[in-house]
C-alpha atoms as a PDB file:
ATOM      1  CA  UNK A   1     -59.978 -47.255  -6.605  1.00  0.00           C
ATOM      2  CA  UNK A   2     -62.039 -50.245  -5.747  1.00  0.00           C
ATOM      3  CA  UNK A   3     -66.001 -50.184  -4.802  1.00  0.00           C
ATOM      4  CA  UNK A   4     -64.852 -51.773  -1.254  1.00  0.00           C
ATOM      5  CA  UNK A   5     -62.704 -49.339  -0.453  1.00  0.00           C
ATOM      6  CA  UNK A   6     -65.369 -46.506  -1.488  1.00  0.00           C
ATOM      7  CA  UNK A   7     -68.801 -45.998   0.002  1.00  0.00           C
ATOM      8  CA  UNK A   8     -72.361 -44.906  -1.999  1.00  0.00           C
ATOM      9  CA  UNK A   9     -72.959 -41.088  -1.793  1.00  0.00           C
ATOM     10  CA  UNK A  10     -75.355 -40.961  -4.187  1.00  0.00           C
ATOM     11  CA  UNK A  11     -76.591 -40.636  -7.663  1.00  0.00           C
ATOM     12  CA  UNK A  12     -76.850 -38.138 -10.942  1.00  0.00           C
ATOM     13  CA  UNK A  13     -80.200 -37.695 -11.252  1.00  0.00           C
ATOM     14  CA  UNK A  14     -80.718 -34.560 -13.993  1.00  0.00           C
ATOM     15  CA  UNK A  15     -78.003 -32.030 -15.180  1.00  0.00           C
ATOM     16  CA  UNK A  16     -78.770 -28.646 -14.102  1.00  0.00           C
ATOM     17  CA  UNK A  17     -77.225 -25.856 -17.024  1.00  0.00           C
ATOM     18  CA  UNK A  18     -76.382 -25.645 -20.323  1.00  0.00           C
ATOM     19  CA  UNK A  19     -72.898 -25.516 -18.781  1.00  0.00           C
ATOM     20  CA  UNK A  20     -72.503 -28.726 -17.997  1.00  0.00           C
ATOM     21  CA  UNK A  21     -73.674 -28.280 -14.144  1.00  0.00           C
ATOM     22  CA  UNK A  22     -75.325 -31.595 -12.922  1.00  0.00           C
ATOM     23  CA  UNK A  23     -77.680 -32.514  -9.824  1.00  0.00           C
ATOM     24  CA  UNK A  24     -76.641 -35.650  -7.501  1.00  0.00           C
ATOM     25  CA  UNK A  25     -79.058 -36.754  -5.125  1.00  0.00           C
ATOM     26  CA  UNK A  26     -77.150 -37.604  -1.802  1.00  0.00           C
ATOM     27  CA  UNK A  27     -77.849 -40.383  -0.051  1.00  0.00           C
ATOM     28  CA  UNK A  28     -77.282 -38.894   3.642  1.00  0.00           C
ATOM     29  CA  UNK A  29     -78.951 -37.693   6.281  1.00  0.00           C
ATOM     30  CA  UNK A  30     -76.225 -34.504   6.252  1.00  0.00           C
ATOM     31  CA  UNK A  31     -76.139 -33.715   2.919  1.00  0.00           C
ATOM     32  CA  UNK A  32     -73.943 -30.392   4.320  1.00  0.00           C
ATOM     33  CA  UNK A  33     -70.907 -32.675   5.383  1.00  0.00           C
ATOM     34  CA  UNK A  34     -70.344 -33.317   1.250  1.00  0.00           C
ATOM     35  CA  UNK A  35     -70.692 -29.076   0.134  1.00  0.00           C
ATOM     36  CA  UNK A  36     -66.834 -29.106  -0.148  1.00  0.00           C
ATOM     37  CA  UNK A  37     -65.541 -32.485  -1.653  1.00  0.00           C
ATOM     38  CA  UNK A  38     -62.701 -31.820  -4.266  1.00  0.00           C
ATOM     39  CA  UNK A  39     -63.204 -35.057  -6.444  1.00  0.00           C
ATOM     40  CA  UNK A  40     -65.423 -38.116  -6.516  1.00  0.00           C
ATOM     41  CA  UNK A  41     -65.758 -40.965  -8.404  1.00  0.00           C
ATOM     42  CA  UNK A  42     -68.524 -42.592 -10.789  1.00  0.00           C
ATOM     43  CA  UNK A  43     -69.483 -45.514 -11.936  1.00  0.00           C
ATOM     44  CA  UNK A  44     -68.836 -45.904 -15.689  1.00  0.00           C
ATOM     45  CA  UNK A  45     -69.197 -49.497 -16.735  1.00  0.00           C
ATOM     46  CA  UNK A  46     -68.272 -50.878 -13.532  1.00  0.00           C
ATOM     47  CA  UNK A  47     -65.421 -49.101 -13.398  1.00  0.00           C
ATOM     48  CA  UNK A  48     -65.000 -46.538 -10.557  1.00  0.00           C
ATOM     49  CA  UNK A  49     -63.315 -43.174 -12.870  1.00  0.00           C
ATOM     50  CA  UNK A  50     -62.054 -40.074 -10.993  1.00  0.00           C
ATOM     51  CA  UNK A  51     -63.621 -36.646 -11.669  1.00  0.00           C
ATOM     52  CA  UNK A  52     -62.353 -33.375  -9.861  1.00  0.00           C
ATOM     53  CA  UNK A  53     -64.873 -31.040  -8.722  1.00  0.00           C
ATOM     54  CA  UNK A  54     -64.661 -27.143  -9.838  1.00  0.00           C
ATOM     55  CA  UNK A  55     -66.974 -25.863  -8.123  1.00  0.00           C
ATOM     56  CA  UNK A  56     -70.608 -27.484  -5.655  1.00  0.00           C
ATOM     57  CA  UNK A  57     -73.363 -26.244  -3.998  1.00  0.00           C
ATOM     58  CA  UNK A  58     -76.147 -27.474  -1.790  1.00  0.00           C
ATOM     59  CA  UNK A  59     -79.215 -27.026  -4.180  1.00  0.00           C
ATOM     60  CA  UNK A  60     -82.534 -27.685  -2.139  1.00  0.00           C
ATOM     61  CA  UNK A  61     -82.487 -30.738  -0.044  1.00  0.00           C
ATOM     62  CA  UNK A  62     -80.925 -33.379  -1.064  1.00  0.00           C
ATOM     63  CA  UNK A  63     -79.546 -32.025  -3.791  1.00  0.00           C
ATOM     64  CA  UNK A  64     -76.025 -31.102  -4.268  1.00  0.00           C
ATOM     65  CA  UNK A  65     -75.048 -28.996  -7.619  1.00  0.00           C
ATOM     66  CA  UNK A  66     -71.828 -29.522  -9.019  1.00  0.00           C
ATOM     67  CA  UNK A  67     -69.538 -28.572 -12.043  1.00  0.00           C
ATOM     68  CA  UNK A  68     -67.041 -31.326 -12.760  1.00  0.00           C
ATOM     69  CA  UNK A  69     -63.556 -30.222 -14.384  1.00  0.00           C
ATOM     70  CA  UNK A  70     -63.756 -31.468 -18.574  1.00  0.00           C
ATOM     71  CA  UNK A  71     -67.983 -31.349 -18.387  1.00  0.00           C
ATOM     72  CA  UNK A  72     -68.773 -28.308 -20.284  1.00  0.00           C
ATOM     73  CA  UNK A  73     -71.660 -28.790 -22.254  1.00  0.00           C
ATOM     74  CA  UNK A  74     -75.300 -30.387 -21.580  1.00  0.00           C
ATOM     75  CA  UNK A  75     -74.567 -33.101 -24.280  1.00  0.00           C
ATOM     76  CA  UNK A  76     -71.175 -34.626 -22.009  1.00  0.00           C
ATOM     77  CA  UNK A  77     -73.234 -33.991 -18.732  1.00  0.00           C
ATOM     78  CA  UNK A  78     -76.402 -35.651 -20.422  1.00  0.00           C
ATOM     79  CA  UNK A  79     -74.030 -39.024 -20.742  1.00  0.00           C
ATOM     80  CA  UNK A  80     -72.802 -38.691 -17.182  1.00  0.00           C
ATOM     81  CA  UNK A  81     -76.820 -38.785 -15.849  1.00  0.00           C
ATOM     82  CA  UNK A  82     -77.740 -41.969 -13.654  1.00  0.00           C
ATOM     83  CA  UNK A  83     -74.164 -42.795 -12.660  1.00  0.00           C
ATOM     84  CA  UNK A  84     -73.387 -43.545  -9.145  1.00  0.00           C
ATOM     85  CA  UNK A  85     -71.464 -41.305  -6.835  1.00  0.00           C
ATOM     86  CA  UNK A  86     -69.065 -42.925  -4.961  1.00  0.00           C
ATOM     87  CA  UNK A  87     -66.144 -41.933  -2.240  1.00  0.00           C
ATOM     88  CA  UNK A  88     -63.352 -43.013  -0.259  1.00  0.00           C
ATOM     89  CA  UNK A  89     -64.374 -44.734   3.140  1.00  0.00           C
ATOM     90  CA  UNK A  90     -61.805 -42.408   4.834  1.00  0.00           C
ATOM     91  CA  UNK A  91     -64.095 -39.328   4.043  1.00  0.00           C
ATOM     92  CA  UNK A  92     -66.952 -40.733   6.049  1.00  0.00           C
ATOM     93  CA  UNK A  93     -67.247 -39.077   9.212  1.00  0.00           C
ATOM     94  CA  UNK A  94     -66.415 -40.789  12.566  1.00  0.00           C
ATOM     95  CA  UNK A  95     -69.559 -42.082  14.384  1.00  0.00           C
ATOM     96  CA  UNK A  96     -69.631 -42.482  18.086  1.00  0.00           C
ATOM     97  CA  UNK A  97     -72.088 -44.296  20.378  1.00  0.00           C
ATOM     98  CA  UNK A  98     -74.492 -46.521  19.145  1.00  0.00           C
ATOM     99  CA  UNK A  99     -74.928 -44.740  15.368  1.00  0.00           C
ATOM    100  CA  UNK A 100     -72.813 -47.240  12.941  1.00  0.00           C
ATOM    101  CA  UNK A 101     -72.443 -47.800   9.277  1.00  0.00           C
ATOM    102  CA  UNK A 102     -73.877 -50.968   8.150  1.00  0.00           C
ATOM    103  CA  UNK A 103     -70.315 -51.606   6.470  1.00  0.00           C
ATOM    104  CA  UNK A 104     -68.334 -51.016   9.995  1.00  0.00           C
ATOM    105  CA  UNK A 105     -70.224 -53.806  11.956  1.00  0.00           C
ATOM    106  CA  UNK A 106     -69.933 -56.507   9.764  1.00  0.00           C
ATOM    107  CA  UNK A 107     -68.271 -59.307  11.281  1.00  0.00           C
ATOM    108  CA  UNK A 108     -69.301 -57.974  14.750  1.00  0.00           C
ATOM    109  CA  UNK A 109     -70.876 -60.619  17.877  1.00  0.00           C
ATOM    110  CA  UNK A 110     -74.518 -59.928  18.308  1.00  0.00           C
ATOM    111  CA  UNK A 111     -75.308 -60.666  22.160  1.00  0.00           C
ATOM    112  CA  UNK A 112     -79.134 -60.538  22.942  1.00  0.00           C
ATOM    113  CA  UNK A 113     -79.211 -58.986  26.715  1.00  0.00           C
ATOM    114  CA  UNK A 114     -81.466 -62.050  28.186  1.00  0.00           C
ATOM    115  CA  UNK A 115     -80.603 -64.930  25.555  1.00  0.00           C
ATOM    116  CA  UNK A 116     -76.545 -64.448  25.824  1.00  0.00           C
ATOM    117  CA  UNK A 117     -74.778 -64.326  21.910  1.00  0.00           C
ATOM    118  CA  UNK A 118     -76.735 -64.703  19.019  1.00  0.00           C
ATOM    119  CA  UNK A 119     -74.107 -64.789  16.284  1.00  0.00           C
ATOM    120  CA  UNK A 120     -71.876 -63.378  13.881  1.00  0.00           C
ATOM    121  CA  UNK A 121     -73.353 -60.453  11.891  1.00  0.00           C
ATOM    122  CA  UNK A 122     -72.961 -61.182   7.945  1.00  0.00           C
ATOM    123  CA  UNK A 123     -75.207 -58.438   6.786  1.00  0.00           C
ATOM    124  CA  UNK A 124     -77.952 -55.850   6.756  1.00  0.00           C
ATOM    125  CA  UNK A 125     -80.176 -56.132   4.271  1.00  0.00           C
ATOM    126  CA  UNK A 126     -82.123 -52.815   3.649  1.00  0.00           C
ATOM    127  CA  UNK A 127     -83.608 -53.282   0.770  1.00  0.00           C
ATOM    128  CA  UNK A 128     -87.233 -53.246   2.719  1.00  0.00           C
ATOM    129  CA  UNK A 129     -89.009 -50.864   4.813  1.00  0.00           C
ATOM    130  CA  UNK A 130     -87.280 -52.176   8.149  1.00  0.00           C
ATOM    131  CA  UNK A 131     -83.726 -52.700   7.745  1.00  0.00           C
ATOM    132  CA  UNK A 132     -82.359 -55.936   8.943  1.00  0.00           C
ATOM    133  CA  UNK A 133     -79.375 -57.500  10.800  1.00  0.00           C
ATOM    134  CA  UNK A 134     -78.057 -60.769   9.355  1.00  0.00           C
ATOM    135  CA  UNK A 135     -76.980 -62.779  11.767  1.00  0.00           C
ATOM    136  CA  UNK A 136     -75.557 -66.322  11.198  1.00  0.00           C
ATOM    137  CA  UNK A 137     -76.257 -68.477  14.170  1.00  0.00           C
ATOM    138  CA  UNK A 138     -74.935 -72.140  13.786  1.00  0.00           C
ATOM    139  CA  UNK A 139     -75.869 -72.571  10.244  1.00  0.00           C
ATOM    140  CA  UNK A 140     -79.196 -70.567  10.742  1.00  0.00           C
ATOM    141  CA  UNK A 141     -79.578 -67.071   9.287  1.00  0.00           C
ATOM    142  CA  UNK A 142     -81.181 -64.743  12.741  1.00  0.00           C
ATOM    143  CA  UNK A 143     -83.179 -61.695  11.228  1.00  0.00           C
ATOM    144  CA  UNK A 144     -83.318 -58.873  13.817  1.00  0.00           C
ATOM    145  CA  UNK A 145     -84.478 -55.419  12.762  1.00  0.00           C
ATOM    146  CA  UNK A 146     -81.898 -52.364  13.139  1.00  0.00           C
ATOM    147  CA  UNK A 147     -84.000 -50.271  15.556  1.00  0.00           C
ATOM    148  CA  UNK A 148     -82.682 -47.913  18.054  1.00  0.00           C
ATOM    149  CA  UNK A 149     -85.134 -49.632  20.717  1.00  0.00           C
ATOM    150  CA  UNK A 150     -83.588 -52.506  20.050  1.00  0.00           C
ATOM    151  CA  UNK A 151     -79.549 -51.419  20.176  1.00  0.00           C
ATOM    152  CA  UNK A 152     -78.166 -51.207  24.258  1.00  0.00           C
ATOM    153  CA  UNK A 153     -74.865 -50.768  23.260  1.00  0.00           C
ATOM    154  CA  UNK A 154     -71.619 -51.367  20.042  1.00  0.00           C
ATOM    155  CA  UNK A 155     -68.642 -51.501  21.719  1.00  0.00           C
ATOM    156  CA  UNK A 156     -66.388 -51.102  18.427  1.00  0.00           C
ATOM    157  CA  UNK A 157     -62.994 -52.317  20.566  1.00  0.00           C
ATOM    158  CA  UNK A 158     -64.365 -55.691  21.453  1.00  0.00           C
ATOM    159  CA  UNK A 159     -66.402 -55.701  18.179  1.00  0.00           C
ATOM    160  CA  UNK A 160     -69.816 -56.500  19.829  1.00  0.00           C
ATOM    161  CA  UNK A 161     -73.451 -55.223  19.722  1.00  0.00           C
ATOM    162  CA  UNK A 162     -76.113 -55.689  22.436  1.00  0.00           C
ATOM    163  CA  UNK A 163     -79.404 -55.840  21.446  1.00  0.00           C
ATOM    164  CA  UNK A 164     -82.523 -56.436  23.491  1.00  0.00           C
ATOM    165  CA  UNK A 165     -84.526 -57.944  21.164  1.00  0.00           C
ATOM    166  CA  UNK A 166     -88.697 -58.168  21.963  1.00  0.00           C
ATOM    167  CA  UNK A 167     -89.742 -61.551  23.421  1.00  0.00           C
ATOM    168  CA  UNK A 168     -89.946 -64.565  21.068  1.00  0.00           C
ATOM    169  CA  UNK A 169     -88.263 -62.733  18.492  1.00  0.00           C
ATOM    170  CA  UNK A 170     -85.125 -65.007  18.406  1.00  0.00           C
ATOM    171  CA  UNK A 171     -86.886 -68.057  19.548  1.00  0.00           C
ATOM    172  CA  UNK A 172     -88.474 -68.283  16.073  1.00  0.00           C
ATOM    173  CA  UNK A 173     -85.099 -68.876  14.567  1.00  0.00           C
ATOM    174  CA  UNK A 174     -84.004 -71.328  16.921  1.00  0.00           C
ATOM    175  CA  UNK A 175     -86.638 -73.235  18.461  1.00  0.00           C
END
């Protein structure tokens, strides 16, 4: 399995037993959508490696508990702590409306409601507080923040989102 055909659930972040039971921290807003996953994959050197899953539990929030099949003592979980948690893109589940994936949208128009089309959309960067559309507009990288204010519509057929963007905003990039 490839990281590009998998998506970031999360990380191992303690192990939980002397059993070999370890804690991932999802990254989700529904951390209740994962409770049942069979198998998962980590990141071991780069390398994405398979694990099946006996047994998982929500354990507080974020938190989901699992026991991994061939983990049974706190010395192999110990080694298996850090790793990231990663699964196939088919398990995500279908949004609808305006809620997206960043990964999903790439590629997409971005049409500004009063200025007409913006660009091409080459990334989101959320690696700060606000994330951010990339857009690349004629050579020029657009910023626009990925707030719900600012989304009208994503119309996934035609592969276009509508923004309405606050004034000036754009006109900083390409004035």
């Amino acid at each position: 399995m490839k990281k590009e055909d998998c998506f970031y659930l999360g990380k191992i972040v303690k192990k939980y037993s002397f059993k070999g039971e370890l804690l991932v921290n999802l990254d989700t807003d529904q951390p209740q959508l994962y409770t049942n996953i069979k198998s998962l994959f980590l990141d071991i050197n780069n390398r994405l490696i398979p694990y099946f899953i006996k047994e998982s539990q929500l354990h507080k929030s974020n938190l989901l508990r699992i026991k991994l099949e061939d983990i049974n003592t706190e010395s192999e979980a110990k080694e298996l702590i850090r790793k990231k948690v990663y699964l196939p893109l088919n398990l995500l589940p279908k949004l609808v409306g305006n809620a997206f994936y960043y990964h999903e949208v790439l590629g997409f128009e971005i049409w500004d409601k009063d200025l007409g089309k913006v660009g091409i959309l080459k990334g989101v960067n959320d690696q700060s507080l606000q994330a951010l559309f990339e857009i690349e507009r004629n050579g020029i990288e657009v910023l626009i923040p990925v707030h719900d204010e600012f989304i009208i519509t994503i119309d996934r057929n035609k592969k276009i989102i509508t923004v309405k963007t606050p004034p000036g905003l754009i006109d900083l990039y390409i004035d």
